[in-house]
N, C-alpha and C. Protein backbone atom coordinates (compact mmCIF):
# COMPACT_ATOMS: atom_id res chain seq x y z
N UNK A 1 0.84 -1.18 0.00
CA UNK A 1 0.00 0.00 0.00
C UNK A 1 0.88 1.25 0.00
N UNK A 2 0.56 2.43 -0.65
CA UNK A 2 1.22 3.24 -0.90
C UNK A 2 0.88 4.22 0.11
N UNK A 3 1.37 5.02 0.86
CA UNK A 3 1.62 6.14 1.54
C UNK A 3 1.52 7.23 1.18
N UNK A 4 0.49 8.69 1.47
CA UNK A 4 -0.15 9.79 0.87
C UNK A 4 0.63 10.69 1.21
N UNK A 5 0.63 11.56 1.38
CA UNK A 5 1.23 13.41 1.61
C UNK A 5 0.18 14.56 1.99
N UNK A 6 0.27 14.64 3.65
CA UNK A 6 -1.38 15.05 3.56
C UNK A 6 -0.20 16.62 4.27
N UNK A 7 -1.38 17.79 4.14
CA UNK A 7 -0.64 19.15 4.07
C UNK A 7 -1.75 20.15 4.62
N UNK A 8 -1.37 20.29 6.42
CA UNK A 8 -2.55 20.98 6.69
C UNK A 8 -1.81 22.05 6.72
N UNK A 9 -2.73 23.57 5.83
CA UNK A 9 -2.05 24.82 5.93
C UNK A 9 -2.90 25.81 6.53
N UNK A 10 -2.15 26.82 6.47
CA UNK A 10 -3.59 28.53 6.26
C UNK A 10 -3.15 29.15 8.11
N UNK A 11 -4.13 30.14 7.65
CA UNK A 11 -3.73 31.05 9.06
C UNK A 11 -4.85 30.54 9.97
N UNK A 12 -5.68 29.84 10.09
CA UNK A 12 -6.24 29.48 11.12
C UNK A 12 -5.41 28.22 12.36
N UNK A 13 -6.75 28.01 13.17
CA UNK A 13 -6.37 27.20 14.46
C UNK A 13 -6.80 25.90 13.81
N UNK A 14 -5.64 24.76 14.49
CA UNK A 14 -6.14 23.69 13.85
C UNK A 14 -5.53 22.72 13.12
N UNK A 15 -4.19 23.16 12.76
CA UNK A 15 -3.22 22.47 11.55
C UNK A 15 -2.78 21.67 12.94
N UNK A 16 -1.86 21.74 14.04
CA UNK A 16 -1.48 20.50 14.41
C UNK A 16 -2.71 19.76 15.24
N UNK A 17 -3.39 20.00 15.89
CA UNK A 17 -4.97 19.47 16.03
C UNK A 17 -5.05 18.22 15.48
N UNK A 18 -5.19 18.74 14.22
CA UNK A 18 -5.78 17.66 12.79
C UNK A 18 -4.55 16.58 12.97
N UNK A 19 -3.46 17.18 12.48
CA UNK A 19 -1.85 15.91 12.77
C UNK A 19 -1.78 15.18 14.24
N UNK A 20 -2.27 16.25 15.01
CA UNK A 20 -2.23 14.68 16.42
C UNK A 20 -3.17 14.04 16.16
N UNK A 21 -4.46 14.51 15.56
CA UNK A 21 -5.96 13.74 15.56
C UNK A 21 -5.55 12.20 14.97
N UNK A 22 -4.43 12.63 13.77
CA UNK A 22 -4.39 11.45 12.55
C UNK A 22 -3.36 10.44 13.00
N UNK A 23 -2.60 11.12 14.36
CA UNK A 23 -1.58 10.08 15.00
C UNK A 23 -2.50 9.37 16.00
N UNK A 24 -3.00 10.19 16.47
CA UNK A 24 -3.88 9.35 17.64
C UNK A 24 -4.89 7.76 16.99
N UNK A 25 -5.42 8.62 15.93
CA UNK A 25 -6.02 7.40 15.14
C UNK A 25 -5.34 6.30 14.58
N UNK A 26 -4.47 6.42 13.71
CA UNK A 26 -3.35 5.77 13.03
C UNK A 26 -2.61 4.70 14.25
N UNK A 27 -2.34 5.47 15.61
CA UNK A 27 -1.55 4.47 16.42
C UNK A 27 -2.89 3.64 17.08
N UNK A 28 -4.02 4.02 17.34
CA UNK A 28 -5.27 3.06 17.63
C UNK A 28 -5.14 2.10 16.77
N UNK A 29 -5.00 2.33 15.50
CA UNK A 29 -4.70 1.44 14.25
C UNK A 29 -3.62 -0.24 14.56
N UNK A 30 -2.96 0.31 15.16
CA UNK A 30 -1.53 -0.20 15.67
C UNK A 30 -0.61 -0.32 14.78
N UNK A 31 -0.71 1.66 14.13
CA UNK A 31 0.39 1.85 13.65
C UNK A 31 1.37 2.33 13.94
N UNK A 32 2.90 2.28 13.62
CA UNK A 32 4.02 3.08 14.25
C UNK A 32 4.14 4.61 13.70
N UNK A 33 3.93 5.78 14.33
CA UNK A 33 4.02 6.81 14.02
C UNK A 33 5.12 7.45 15.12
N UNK A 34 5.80 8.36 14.25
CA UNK A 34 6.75 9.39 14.59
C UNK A 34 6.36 10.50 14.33
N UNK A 35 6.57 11.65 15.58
CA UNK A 35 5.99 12.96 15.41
C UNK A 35 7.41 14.20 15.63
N UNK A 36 7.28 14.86 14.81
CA UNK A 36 8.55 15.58 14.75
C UNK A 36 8.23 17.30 14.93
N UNK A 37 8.27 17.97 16.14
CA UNK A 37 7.91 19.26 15.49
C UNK A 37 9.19 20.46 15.58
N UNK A 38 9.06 21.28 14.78
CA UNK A 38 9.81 22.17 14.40
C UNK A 38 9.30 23.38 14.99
N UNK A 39 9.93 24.07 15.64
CA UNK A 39 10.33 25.55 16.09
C UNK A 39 8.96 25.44 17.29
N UNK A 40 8.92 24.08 18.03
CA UNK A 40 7.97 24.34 19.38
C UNK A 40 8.85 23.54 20.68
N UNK A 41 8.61 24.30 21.54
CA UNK A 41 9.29 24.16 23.08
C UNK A 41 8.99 23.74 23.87
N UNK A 42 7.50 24.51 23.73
CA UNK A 42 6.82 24.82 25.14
C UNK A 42 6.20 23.77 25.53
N UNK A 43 6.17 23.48 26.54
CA UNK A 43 5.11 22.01 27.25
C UNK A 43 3.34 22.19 27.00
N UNK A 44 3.45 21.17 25.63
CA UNK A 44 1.95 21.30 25.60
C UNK A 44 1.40 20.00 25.73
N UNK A 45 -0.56 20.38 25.93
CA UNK A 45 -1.01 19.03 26.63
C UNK A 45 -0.75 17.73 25.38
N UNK A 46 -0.75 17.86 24.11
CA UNK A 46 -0.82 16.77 23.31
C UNK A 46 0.46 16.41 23.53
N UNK A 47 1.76 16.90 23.79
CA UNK A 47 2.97 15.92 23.91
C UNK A 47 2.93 15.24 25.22
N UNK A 48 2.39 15.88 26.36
CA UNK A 48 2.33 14.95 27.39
C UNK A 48 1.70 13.74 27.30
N UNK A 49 0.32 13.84 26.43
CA UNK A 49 -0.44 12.83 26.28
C UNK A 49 -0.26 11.95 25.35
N UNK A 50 0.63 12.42 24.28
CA UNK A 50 1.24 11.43 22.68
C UNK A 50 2.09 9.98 23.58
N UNK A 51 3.25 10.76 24.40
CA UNK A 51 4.44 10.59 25.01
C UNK A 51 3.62 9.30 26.07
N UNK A 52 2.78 10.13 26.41
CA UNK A 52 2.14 8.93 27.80
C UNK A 52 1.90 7.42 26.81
N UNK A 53 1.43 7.96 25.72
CA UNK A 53 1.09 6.76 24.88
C UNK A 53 1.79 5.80 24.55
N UNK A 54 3.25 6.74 24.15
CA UNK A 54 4.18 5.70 23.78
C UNK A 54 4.38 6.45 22.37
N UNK A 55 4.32 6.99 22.08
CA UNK A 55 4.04 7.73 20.39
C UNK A 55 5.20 8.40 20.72
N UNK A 56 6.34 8.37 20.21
CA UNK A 56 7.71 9.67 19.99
C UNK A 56 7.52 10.81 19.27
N UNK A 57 7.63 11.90 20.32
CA UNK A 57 7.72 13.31 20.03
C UNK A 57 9.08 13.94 19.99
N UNK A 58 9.68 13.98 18.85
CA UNK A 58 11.04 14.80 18.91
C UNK A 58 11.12 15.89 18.81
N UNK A 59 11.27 17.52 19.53
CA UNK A 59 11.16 18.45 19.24
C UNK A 59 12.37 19.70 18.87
N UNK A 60 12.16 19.91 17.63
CA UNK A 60 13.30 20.83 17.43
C UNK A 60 13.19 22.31 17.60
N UNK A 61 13.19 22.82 18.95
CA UNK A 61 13.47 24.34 19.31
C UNK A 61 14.44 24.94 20.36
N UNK A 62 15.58 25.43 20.08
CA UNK A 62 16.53 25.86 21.36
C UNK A 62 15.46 27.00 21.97
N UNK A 63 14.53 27.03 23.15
CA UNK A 63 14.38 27.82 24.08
C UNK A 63 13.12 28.10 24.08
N UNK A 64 12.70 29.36 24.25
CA UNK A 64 11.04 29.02 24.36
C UNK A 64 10.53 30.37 23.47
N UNK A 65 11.66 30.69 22.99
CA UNK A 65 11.24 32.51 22.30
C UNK A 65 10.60 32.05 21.09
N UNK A 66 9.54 32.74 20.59
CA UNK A 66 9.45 32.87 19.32
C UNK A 66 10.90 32.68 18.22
N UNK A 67 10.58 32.31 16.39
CA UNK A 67 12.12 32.62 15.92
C UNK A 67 11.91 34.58 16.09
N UNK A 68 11.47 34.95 15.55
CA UNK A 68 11.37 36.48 15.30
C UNK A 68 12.01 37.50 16.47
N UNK A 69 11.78 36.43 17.76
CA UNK A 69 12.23 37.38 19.00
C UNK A 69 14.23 36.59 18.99
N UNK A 70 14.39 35.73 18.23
CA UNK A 70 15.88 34.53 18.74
C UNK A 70 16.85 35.65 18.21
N UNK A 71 18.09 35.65 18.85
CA UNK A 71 19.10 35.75 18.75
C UNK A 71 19.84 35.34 17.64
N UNK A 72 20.95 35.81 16.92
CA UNK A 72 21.09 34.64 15.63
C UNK A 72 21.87 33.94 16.14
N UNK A 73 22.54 33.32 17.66
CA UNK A 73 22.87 32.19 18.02
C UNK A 73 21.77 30.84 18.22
N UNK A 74 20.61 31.73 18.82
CA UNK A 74 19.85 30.75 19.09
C UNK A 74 19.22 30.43 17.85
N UNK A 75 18.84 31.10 16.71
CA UNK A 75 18.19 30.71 15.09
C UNK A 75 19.60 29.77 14.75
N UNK A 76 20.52 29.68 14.54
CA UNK A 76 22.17 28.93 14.82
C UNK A 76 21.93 27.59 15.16
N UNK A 77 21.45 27.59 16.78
CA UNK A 77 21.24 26.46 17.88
C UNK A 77 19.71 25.86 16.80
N UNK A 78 18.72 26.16 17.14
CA UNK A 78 17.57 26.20 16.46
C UNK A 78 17.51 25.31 15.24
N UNK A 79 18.50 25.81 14.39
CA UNK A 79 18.41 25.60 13.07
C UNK A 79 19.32 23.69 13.15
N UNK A 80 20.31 24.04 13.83
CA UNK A 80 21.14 22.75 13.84
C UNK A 80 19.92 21.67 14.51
N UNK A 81 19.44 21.86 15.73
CA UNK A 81 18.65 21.22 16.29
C UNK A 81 17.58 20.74 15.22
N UNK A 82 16.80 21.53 14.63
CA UNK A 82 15.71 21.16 13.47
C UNK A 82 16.18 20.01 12.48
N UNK A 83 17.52 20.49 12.29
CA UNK A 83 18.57 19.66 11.16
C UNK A 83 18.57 18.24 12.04
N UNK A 84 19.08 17.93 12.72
CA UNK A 84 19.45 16.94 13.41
C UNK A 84 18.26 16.03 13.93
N UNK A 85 17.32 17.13 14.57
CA UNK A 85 15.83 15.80 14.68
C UNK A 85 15.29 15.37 13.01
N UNK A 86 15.68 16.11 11.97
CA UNK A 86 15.06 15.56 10.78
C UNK A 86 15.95 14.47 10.54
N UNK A 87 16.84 14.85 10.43
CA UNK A 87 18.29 13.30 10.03
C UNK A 87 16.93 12.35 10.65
N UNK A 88 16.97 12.40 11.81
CA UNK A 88 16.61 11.45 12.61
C UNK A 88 15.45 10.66 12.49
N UNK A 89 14.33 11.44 12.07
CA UNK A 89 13.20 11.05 11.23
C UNK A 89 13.57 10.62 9.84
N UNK A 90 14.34 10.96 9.15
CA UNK A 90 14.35 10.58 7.62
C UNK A 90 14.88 9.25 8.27
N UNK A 91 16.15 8.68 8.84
CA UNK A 91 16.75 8.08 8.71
C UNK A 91 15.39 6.50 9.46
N UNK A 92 14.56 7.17 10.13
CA UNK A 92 13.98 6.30 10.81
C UNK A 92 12.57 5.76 9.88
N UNK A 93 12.47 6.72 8.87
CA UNK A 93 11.28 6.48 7.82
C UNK A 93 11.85 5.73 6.90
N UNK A 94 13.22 5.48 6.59
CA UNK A 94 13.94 5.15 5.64
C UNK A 94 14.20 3.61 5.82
N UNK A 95 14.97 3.82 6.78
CA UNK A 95 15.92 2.45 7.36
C UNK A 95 14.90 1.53 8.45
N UNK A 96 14.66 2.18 9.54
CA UNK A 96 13.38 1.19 10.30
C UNK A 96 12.32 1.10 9.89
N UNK A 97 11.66 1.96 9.21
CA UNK A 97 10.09 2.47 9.11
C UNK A 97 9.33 2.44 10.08
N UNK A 98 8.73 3.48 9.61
CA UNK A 98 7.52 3.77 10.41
C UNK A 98 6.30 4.26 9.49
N UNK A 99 5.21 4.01 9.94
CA UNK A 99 3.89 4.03 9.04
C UNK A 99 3.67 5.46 8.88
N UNK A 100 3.70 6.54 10.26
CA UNK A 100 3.12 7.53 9.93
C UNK A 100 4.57 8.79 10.37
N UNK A 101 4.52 9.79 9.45
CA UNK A 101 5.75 11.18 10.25
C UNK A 101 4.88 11.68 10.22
N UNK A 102 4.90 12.63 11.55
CA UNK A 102 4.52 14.01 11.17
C UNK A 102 5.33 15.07 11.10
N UNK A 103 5.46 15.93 10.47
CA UNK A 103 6.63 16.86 10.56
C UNK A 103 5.70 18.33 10.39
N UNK A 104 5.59 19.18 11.88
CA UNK A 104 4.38 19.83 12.33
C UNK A 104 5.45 21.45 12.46
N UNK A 105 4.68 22.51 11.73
CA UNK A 105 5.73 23.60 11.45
C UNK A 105 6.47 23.24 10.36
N UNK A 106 6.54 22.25 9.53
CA UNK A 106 7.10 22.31 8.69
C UNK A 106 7.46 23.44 7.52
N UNK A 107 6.36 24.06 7.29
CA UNK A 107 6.12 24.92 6.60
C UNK A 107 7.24 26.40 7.45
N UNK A 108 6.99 26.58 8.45
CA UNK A 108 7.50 27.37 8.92
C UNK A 108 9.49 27.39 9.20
N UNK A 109 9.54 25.81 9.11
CA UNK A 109 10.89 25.77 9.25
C UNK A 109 11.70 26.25 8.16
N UNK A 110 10.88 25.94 7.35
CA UNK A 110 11.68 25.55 5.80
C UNK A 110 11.39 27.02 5.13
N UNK A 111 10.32 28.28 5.71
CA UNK A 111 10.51 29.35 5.26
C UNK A 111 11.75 30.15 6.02
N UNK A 112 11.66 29.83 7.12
CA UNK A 112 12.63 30.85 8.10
C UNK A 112 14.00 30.28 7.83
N UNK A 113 14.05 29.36 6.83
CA UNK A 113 15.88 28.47 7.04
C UNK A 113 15.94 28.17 8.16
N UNK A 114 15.07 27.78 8.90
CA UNK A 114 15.67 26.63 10.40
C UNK A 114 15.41 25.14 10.32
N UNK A 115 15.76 25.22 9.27
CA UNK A 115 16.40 23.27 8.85
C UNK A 115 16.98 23.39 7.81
N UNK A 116 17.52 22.25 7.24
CA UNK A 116 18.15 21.74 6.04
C UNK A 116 17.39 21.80 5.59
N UNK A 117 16.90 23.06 4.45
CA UNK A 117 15.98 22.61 3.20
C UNK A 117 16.28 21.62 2.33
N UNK A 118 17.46 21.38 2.11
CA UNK A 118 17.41 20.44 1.20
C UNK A 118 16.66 19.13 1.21
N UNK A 119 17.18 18.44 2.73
CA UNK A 119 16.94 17.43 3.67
C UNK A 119 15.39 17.58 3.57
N UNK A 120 14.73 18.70 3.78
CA UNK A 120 13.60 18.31 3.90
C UNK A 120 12.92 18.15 2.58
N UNK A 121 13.01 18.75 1.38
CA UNK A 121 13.06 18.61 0.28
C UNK A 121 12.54 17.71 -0.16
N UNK A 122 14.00 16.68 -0.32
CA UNK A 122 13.97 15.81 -0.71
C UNK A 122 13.56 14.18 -0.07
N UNK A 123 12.97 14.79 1.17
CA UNK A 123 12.11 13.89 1.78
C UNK A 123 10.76 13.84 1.82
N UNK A 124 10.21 15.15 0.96
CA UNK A 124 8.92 15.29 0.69
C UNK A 124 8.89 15.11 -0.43
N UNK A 125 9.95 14.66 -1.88
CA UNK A 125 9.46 14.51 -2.87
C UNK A 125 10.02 13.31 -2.70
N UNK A 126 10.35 12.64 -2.21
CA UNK A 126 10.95 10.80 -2.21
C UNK A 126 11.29 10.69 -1.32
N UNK A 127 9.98 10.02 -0.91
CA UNK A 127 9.43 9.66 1.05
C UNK A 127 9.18 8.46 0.73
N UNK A 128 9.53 7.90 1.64
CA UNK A 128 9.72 6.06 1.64
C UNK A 128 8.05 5.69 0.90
N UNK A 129 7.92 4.59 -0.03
CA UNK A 129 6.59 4.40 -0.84
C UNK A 129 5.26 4.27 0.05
N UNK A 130 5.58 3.50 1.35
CA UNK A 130 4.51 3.32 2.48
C UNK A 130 4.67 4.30 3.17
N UNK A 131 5.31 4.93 3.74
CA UNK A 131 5.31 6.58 4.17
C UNK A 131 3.59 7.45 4.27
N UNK A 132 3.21 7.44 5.39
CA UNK A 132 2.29 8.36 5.19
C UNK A 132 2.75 9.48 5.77
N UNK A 133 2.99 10.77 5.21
CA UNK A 133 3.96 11.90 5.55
C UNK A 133 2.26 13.13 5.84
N UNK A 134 2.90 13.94 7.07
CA UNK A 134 2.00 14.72 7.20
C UNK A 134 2.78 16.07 7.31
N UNK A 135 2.04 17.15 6.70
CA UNK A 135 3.23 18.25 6.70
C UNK A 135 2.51 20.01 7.53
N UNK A 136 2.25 20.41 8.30
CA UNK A 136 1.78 21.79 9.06
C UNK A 136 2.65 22.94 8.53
N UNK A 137 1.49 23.90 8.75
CA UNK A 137 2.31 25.44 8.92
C UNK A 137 1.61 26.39 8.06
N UNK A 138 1.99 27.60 8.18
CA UNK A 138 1.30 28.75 7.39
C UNK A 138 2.17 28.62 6.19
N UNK A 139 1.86 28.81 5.01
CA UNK A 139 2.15 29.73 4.17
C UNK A 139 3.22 28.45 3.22
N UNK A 140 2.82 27.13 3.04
CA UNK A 140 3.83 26.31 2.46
C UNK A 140 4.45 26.38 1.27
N UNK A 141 5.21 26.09 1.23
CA UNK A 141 6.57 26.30 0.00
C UNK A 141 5.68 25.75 -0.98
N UNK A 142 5.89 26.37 -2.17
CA UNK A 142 5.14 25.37 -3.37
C UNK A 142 5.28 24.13 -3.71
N UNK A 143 6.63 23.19 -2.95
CA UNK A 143 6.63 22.07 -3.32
C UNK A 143 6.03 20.76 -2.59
N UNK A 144 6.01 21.91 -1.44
CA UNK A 144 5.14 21.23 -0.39
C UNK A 144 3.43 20.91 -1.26
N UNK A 145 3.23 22.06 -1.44
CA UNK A 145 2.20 21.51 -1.80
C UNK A 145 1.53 21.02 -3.46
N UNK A 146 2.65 21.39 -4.13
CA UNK A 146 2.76 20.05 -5.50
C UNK A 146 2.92 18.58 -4.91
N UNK A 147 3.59 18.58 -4.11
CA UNK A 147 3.27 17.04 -3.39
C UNK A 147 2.39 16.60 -2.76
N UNK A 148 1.26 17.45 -2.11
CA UNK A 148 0.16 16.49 -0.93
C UNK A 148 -0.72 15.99 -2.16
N UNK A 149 -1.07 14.64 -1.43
CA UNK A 149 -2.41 14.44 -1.89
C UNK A 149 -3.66 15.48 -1.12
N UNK A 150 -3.30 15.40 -0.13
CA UNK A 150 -4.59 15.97 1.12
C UNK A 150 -3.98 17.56 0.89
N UNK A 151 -4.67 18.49 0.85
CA UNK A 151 -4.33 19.59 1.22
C UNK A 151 -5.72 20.25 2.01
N UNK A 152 -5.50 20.38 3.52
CA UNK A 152 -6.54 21.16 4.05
C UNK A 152 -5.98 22.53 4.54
N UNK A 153 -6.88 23.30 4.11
CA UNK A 153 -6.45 25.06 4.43
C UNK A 153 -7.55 25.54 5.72
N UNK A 154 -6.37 25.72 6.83
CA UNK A 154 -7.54 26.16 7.87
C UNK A 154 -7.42 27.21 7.87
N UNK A 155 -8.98 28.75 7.86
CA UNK A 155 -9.18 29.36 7.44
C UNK A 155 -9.64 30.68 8.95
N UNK A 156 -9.18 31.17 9.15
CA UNK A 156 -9.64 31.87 10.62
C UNK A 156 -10.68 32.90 10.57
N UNK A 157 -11.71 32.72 11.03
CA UNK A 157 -12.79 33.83 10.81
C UNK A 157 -12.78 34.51 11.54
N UNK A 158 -12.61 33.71 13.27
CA UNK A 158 -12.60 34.23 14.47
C UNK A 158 -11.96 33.72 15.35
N UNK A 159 -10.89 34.92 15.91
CA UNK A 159 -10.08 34.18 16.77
C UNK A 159 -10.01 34.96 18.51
N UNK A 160 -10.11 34.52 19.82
CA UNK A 160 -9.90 35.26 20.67
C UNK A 160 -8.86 35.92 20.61
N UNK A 161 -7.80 35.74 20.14
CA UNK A 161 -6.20 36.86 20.54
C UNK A 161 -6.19 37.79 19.95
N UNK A 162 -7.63 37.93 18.60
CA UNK A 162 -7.48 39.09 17.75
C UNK A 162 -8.24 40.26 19.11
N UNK A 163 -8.95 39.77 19.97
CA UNK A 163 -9.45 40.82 21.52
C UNK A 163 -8.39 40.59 22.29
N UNK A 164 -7.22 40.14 22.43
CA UNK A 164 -6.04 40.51 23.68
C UNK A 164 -6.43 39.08 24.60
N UNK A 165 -6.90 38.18 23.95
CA UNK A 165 -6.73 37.06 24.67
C UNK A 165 -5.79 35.87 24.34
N UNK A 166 -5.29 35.50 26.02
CA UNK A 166 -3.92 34.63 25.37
C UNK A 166 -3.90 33.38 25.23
N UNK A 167 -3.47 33.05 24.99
CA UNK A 167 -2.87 31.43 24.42
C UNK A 167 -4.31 30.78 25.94
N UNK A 168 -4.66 29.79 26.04
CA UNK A 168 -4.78 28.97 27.00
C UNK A 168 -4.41 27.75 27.46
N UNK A 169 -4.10 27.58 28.34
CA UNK A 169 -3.73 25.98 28.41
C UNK A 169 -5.05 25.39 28.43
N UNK A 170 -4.59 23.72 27.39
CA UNK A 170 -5.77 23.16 27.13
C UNK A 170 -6.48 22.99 26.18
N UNK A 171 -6.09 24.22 25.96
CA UNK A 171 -7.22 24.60 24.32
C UNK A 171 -6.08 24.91 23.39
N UNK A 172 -5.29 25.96 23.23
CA UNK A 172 -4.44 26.37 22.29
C UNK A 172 -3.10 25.31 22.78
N UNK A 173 -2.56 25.29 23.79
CA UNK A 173 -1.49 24.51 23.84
C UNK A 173 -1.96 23.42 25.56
């Protein structure tokens, strides 16, 4: 069976949502999924609860700043880190397999240069054949999305932070 390219984008709430939704399901499945995210830190409830599962969360972010607020040591640190958890996923989609990646921010890594574009590249256009690859973020590179089969665009009509409300635990992280 062949393995899809699914690509949740857009400025709304919801793109990694949907990617834990499809790990959570997929490992009910009793499939092996790997979850990889790019440029996040902060302790949120789905990694506590992936992790409790048994589901591997590798996360590539030196610190807890936004990139826009980083230092260019820490975009430096950041960037190597992003590089190095992807090795780690390619090499594990490649050589062990695993049924499902997610690679969450993707979109965002690969605009800001905080990974190996190449690396990621060329793992979204020749991703192991059973590979079901899932890809997040605003604003994706065009090749990102010449490759999904799935492309969902989440679309924001209404959001609390546009009134000065913050993040919550629970709900947003």
């Amino acid at each position: 069976m062949s393995g899809l390219i699914h690509l949740y984008c857009g400025e709304g709430k919801g793109k990694t949502t949907a990617a834990m939704g499809l790990a959570l399901r997929a490992f009910g499945q009793g499939k092996t999924v790997l979850i990889l995210q790019f440029l996040k830190g902060r302790d949120s409830g789905e990694v506590k609860a992936l992790k409790g599962l048994g589901i591997p969360v590798l996360r590539g972010k030196a610190g807890e700043k936004f990139s826009r607020d980083m230092t260019r040591a820490e975009r430096e640190e950041t960037r190597a880190l992003n590089t190095e958890q992807l090795s780690l996923a390619v090499h594990t989609a490649r050589e062990e397999g695993c049924d499902i990646l997610i690679l969450d921010e993707a979109a965002a890594a690969y605009r800001l240069n905080l990974v190996d574009r190449e690396m990621l590249r060329e793992l979204v256009e020749n991703k192991p054949t059973r590979l079901e690859l899932v890809l997040t973020g605003r604003d994706p590179a065009p090749f990102m999305r010449d490759a999904a089969d799935y492309i969902t665009e989440m679309k924001k009509i209404r959001h609390p932070y546009d009134k000065g409300t913050a993040a919550r635990r629970g709900v947003e992280f």
